[in-house]
Protein backbone atom coordinates (compact mmCIF):
# COMPACT_ATOMS: atom_id res chain seq x y z
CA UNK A 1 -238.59 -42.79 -97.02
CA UNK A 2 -241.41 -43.86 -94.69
CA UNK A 3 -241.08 -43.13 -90.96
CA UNK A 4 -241.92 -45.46 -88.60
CA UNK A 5 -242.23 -43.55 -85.29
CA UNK A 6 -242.82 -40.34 -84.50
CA UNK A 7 -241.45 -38.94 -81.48
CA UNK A 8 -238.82 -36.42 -80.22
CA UNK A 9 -235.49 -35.80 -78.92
CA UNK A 10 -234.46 -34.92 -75.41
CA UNK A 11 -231.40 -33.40 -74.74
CA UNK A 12 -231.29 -31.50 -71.58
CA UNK A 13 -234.17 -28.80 -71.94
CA UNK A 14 -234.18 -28.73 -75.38
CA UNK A 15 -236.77 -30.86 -77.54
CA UNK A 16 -236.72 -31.89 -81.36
CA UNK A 17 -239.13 -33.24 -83.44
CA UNK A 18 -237.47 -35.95 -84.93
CA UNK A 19 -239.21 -38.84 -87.24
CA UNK A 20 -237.48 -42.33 -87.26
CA UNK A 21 -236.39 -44.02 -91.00
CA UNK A 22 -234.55 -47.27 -91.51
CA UNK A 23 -231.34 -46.74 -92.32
CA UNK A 24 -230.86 -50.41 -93.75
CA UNK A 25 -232.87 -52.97 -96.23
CA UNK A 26 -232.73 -56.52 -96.98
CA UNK A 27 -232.14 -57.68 -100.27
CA UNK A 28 -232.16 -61.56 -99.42
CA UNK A 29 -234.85 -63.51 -101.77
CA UNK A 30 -237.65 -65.38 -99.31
CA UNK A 31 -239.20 -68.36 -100.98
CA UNK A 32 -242.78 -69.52 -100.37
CA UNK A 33 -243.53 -73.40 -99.37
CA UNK A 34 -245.33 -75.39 -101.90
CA UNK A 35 -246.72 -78.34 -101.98
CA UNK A 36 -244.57 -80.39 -104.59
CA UNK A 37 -247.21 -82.34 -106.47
CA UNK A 38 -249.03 -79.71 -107.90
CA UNK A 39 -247.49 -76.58 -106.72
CA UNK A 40 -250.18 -75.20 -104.20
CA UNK A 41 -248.91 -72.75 -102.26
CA UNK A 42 -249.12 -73.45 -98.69
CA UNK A 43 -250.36 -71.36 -95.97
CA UNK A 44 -250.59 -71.10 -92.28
CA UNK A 45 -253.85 -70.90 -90.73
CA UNK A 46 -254.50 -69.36 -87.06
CA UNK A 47 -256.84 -71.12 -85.46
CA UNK A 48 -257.63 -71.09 -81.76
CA UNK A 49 -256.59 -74.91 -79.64
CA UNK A 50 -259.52 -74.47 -77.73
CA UNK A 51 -262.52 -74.26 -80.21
CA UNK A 52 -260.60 -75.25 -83.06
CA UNK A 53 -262.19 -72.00 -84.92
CA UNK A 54 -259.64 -69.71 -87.88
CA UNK A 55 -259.37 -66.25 -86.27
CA UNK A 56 -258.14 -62.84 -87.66
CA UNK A 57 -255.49 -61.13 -86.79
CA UNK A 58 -258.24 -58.18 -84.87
CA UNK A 59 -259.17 -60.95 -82.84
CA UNK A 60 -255.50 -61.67 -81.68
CA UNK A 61 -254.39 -60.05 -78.40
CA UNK A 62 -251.28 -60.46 -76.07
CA UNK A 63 -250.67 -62.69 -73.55
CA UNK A 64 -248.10 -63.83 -70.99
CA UNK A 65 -247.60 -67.58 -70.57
CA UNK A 66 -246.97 -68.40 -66.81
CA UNK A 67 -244.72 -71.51 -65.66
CA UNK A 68 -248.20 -73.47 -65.14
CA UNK A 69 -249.02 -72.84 -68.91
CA UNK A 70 -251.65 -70.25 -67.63
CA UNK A 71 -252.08 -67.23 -69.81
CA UNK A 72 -251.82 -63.31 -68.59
CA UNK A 73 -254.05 -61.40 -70.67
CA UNK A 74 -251.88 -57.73 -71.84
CA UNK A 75 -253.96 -55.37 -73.83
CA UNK A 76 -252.20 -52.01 -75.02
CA UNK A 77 -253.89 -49.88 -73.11
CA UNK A 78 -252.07 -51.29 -70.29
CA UNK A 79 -248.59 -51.11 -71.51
CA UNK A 80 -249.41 -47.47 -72.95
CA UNK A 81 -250.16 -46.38 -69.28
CA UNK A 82 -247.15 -47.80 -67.99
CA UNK A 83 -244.84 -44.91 -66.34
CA UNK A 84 -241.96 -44.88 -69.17
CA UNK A 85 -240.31 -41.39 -69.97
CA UNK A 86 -239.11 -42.88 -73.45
CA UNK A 87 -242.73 -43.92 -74.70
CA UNK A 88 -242.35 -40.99 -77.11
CA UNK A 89 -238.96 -39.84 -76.62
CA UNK A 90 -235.31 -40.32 -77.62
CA UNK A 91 -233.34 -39.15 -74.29
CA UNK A 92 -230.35 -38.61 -74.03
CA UNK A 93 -228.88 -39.64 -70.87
CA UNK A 94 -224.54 -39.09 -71.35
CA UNK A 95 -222.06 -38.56 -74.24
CA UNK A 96 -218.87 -40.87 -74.44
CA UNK A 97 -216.26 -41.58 -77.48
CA UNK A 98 -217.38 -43.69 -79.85
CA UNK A 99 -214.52 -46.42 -79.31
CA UNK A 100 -215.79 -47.07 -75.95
CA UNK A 101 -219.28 -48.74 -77.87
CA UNK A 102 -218.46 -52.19 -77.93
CA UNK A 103 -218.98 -54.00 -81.76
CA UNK A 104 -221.27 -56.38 -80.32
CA UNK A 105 -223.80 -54.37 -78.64
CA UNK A 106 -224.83 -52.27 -82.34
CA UNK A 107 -228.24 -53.83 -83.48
CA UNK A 108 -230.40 -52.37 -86.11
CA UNK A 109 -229.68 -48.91 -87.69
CA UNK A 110 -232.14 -45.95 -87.98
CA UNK A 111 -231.67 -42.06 -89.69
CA UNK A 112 -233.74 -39.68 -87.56
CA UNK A 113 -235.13 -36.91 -89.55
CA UNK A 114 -236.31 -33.57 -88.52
CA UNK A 115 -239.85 -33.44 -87.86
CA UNK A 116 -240.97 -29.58 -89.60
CA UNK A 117 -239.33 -26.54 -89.65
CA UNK A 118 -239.25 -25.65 -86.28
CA UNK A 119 -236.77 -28.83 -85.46
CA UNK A 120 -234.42 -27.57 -87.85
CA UNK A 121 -232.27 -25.31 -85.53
CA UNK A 122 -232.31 -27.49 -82.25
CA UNK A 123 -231.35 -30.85 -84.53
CA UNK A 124 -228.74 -28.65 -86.60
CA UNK A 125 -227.00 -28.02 -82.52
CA UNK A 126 -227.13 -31.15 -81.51
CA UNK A 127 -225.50 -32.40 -84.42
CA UNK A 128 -222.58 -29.67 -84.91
CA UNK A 129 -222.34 -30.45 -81.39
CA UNK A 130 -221.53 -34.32 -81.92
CA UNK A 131 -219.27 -33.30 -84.55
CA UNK A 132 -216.91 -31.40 -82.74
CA UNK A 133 -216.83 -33.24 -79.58
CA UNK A 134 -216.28 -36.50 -81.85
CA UNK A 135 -218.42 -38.33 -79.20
CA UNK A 136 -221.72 -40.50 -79.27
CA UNK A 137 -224.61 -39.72 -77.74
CA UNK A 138 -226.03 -42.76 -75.38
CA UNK A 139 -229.87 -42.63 -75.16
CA UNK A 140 -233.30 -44.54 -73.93
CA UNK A 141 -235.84 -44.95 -76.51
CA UNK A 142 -239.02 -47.07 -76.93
CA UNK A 143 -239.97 -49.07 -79.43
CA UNK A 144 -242.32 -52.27 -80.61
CA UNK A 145 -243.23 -52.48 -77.02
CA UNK A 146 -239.92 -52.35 -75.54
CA UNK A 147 -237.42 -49.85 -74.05
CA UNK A 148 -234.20 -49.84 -75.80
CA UNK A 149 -231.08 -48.96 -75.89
CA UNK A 150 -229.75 -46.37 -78.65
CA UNK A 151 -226.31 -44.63 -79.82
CA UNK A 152 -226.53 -41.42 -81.99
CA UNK A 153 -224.04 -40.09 -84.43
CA UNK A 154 -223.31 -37.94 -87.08
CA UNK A 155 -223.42 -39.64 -90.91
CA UNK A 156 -223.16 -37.24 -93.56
CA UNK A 157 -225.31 -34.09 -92.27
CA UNK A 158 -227.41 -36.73 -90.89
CA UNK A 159 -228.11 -37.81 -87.59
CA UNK A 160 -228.20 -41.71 -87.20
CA UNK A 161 -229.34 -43.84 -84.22
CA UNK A 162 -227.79 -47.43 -83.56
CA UNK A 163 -230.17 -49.93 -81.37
CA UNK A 164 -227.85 -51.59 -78.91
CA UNK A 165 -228.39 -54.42 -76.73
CA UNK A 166 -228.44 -53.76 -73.25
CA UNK A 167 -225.19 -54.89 -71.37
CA UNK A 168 -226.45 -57.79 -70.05
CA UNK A 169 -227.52 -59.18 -73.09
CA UNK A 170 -224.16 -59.64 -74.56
CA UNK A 171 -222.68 -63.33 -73.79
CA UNK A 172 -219.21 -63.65 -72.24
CA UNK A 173 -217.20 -65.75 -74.73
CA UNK A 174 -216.94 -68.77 -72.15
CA UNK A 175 -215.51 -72.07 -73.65
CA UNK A 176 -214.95 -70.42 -77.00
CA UNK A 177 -211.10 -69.84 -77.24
CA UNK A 178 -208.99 -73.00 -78.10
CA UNK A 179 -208.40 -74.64 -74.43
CA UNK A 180 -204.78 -76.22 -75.48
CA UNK A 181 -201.57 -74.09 -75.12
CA UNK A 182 -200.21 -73.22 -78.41
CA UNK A 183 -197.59 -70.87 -79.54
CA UNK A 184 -196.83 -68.96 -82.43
CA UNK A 185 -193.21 -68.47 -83.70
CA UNK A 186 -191.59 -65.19 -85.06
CA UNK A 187 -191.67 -66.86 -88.76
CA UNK A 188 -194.92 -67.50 -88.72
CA UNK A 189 -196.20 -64.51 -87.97
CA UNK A 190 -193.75 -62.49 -90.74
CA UNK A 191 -195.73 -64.40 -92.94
CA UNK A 192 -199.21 -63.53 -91.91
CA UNK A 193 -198.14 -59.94 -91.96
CA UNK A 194 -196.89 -60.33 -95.23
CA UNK A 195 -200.03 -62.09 -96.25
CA UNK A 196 -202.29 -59.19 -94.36
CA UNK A 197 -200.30 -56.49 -96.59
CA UNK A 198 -200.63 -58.34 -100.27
CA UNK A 199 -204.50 -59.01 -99.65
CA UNK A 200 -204.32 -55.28 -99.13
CA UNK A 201 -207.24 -53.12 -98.36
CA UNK A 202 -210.90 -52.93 -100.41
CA UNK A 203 -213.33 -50.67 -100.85
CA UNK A 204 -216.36 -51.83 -99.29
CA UNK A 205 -219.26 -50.17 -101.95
CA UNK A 206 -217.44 -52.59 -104.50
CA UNK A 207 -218.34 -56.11 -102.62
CA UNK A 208 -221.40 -57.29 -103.19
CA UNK A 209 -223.62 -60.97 -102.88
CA UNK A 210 -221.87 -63.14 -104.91
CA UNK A 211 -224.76 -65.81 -104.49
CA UNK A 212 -227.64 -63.49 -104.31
CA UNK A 213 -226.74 -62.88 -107.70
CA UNK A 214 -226.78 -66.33 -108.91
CA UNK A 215 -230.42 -67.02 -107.63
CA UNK A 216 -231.55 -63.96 -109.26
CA UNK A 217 -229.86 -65.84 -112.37
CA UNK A 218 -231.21 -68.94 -111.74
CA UNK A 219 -235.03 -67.52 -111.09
CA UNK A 220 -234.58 -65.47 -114.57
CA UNK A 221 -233.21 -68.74 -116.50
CA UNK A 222 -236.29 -71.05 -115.33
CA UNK A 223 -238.90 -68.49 -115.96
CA UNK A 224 -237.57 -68.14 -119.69
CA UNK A 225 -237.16 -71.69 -120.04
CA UNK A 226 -233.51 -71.89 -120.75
CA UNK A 227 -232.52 -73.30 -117.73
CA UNK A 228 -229.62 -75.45 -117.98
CA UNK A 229 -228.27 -77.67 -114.71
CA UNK A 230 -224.14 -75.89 -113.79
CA UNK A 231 -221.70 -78.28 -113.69
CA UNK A 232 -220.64 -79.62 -110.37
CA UNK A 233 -217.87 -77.23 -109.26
CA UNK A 234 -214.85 -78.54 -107.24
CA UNK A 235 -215.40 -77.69 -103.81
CA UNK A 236 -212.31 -78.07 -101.52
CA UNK A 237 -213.08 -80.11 -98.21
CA UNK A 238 -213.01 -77.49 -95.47
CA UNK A 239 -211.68 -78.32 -92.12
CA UNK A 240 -208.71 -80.46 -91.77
CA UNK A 241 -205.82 -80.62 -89.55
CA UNK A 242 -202.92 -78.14 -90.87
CA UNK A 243 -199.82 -80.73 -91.49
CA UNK A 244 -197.42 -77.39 -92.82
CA UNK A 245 -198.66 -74.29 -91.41
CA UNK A 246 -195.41 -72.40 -92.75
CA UNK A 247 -195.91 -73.69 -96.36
CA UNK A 248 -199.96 -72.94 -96.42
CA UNK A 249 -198.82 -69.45 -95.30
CA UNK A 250 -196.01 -69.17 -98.40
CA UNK A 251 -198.98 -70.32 -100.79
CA UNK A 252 -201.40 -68.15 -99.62
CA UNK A 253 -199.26 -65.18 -100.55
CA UNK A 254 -198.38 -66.66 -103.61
CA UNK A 255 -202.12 -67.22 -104.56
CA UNK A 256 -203.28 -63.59 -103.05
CA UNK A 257 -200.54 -61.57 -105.29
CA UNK A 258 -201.30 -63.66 -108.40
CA UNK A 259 -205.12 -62.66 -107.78
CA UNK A 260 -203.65 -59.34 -107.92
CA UNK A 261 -201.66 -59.82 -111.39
CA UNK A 262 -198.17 -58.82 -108.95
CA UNK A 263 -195.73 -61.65 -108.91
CA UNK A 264 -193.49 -58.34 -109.24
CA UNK A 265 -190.93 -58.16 -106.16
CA UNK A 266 -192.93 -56.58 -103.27
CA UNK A 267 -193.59 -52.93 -102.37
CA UNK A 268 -191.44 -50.80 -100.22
CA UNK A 269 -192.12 -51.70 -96.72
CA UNK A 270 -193.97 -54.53 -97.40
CA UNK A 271 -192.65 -57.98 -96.32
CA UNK A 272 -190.63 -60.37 -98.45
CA UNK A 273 -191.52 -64.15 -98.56
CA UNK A 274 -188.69 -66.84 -98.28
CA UNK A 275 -188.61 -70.08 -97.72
CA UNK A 276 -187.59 -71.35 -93.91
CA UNK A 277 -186.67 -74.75 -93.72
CA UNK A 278 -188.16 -76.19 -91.24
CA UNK A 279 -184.76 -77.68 -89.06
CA UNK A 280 -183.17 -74.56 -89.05
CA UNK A 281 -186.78 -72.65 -87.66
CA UNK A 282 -186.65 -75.32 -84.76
CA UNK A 283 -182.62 -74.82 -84.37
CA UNK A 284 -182.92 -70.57 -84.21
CA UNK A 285 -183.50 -69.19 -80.47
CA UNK A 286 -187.01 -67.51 -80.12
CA UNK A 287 -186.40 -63.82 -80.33
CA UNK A 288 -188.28 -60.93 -78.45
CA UNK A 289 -191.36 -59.99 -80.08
CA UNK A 290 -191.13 -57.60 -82.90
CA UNK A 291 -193.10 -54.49 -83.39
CA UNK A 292 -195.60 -54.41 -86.67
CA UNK A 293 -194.51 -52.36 -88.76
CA UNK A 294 -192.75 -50.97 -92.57
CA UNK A 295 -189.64 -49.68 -90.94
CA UNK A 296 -188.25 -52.20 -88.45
CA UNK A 297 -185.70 -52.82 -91.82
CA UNK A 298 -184.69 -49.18 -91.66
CA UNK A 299 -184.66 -49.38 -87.96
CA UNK A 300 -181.81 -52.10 -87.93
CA UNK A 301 -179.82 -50.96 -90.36
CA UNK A 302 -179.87 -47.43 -89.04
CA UNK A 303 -178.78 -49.01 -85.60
CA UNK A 304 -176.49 -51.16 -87.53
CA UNK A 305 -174.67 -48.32 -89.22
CA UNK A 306 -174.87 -46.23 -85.82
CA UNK A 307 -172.70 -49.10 -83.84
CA UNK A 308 -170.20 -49.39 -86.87
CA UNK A 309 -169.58 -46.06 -87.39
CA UNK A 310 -169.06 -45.69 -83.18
CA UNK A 311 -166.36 -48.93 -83.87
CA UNK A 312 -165.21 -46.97 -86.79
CA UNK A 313 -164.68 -43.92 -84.71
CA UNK A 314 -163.45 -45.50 -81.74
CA UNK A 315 -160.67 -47.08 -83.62
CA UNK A 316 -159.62 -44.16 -85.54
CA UNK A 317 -159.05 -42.27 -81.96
CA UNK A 318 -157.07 -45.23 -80.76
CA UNK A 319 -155.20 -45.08 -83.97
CA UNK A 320 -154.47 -41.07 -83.32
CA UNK A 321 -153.36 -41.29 -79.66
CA UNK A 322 -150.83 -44.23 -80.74
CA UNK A 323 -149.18 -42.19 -82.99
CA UNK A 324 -149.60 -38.84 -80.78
CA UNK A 325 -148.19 -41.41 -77.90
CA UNK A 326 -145.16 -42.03 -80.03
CA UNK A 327 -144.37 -38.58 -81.34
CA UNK A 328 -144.10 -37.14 -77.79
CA UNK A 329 -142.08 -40.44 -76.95
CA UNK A 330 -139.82 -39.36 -79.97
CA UNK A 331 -139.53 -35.59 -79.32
CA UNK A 332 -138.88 -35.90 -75.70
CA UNK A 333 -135.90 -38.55 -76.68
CA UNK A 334 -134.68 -35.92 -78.95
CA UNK A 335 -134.49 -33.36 -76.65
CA UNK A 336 -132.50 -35.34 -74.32
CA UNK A 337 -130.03 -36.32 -77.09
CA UNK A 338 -129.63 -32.69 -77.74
CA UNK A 339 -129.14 -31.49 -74.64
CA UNK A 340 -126.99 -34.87 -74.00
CA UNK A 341 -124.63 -32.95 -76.77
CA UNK A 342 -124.70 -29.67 -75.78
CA UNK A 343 -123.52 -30.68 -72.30
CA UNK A 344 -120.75 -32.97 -73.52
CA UNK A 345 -119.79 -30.03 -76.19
CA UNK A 346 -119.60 -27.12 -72.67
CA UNK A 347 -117.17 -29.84 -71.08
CA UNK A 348 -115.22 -30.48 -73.48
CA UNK A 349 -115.02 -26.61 -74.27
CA UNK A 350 -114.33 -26.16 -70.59
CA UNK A 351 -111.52 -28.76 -70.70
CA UNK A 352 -109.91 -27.79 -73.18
CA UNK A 353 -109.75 -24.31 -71.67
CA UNK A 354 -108.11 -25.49 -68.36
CA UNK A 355 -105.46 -27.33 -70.42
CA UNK A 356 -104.64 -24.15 -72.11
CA UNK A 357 -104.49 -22.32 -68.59
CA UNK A 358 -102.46 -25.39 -67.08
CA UNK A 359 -100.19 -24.72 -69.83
CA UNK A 360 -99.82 -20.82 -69.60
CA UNK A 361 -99.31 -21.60 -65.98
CA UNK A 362 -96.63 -24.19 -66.30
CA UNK A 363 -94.46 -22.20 -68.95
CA UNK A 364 -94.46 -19.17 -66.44
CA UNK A 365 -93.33 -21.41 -64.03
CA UNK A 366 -90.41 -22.42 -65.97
CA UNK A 367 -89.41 -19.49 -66.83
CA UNK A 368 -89.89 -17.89 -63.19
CA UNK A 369 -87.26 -20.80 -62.27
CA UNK A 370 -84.81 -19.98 -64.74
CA UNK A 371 -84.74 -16.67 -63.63
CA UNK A 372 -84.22 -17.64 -60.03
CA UNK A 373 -81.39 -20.03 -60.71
CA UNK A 374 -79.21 -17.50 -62.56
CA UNK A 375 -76.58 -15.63 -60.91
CA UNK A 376 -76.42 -11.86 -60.46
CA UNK A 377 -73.64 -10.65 -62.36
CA UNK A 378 -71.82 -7.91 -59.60
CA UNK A 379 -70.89 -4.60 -61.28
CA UNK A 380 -67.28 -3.98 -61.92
CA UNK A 381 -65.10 -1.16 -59.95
């Protein structure tokens, strides 16, 4: 590949060579102007407004136009002896994470190439180094007459440059954003997730110009001769106010999985499509916002089996203390019945042995009475 500049790399004390190579082409077809009666080309002629003379382009110079219309004559010599450190050099001036480069600021693309064998080693550094920091390197570099911005990376085992636009150059997005209030409900978005996961992901080598192609077909056709006018295709009318947002979502799935061949029921952890009729979507309460995401199903029914199996558990201890409630309640009226029996059994047993004494008592009693009463029976002379 051709270089375009020739310069070197900065980075601290340490220079490399470097040689700067697009990185990116244009394949769009450019068309000349004709004229359309006889297919003339036409062409632009410089000439200068004040003698009305055709000049070349070595007789063509800079110039600044004032607010008066007055021109500033600017030759090259003078912007070559202006005091710029990046007139030949890419420096470096800070190393950040990539994520903090801002989309909009990347501009054109370059590959910067080693510049001879001595820029090997010092360009091999610099870019192990950018690997394993996984950072960007912010430089200064100049360029067509202009200092600009640049961001270096690692592609491949090459080092790459981005041109960014300065900071100021970047527009704030004033007036852009729809000024009336709207909000989105919880349906609506379950479908555009579900529509985000059929459409999938693609590789990007296998897109390519659809209508590039078909000028390149239509240029071939006309230069053989067999050229034949397409039929008008059926072109949709774009734009449009959305009457059913919720059914445009359903058919858009619909339409991306039969692009894929899958009317099949969806993956695992993909979402599933059902109609929501539209009174009961304006009768349900808005819910919290849910978290994107494949398992918010498991999620719920893991929660879901956690609280009935803490019910489950609950119950079964309420159950268990009942019954170990009513056993003691049992056992302890047992024990009273028993000893309720023993102690009527002692009296009883004790009764009956004071009768028995009472009695052995009363017939000695008797007895010593009869003895008493009798008379003592005098012995004879």
């Amino acid at each position: 590949m051709r270089s375009i500049w020739n310069g070197a790399i900065s980075f601290g004390l340490v220079s490399i060579p470097i040689k700067l190579v697009n990185a990116t082409e244009s394949h769009s077809i450019s068309f000349r102007q004709i004229h359309l009666d006889d297919g003339g080309r036409i062409r632009y002629r410089k000439v200068c407004e004040l003698d009305g003379e055709e000049v070349s382009s070595a007789e063509i110079g800079k110039g600044y136009e004032e607010a008066d219309g007055s021109i500033i004559p600017i030759t090259d010599e003078d912007l070559a002896q202006l005091p710029i450190a990046t007139a030949k050099t890419i420096e470096i001036v800070s190393f950040v994470p990539a994520d903090e480069i801002d989309p909009l600021q990347l501009d054109s693309a370059y590959y910067l190439a080693a510049n001879g064998a001595t820029a090997a080693k010092p360009y091999t550094l610099l870019r192990e180094a950018l690997k394993r920091s996984q950072r960007v390197a912010i430089a200064k570099y100049a360029l067509r007459g202009r200092e600009r911005l640049g961001m270096l990376r690692v592609v491949d085992d090459v080092i790459a440059m981005h041109g960014l636009l300065w900071p100021d150059e970047i527009r704030a997005p004033e007036g852009v954003a729809p000024e009336a209030s709207v909000s989105v409900r919880e349906a609506e978005l379950d479908l555009a997730d579900a529509l985000m996961a059929t459409l999938g992901e693609v590789e990007m080598a296998s897109l390519t110009d659809e209508y590039r192609e078909a000028v390149e077909a239509l240029i071939e056709a006309k230069a053989e001769g067999a050229f034949e006018p397409p039929s008008e295709a059926e072109v949709e009318p774009a734009g449009g106010k959305v009457i059913d947002l919720m059914a445009a979502l359903e058919n858009s799935v619909r339409a991306a999985k039969a692009a894929r061949g899958d009317e099949a029921a969806p993956e695992a952890g993909a979402a599933e499509v059902r109609p929501i009729r539209e009174g009961a979507a304006r009768k349900r309460a808005p819910a919290a916002p849910k978290a994107v995401g494949g398992k918010k199903s498991t999620a719920a029914t893991a929660a879901a089996k956690k609280t009935a199996g803490a019910r489950k558990s609950t119950a079964a201890s309420t159950r268990s203390g009942a019954t170990k409630a009513t056993a003691t309640k049992s056992t302890a009226k047992t024990a009273r019945t028993t000893k309720t029996a023993k102690t009527a059994k002692t009296t009883a047993k004790t009764a009956k042995s004071a009768k028995t004494a009472g009695s052995a008592a009363s017939t000695a009693g008797k007895t010593a009475t009869k003895k008493k009463a009798a008379p003592r029976k005098r012995a004879s002379a």
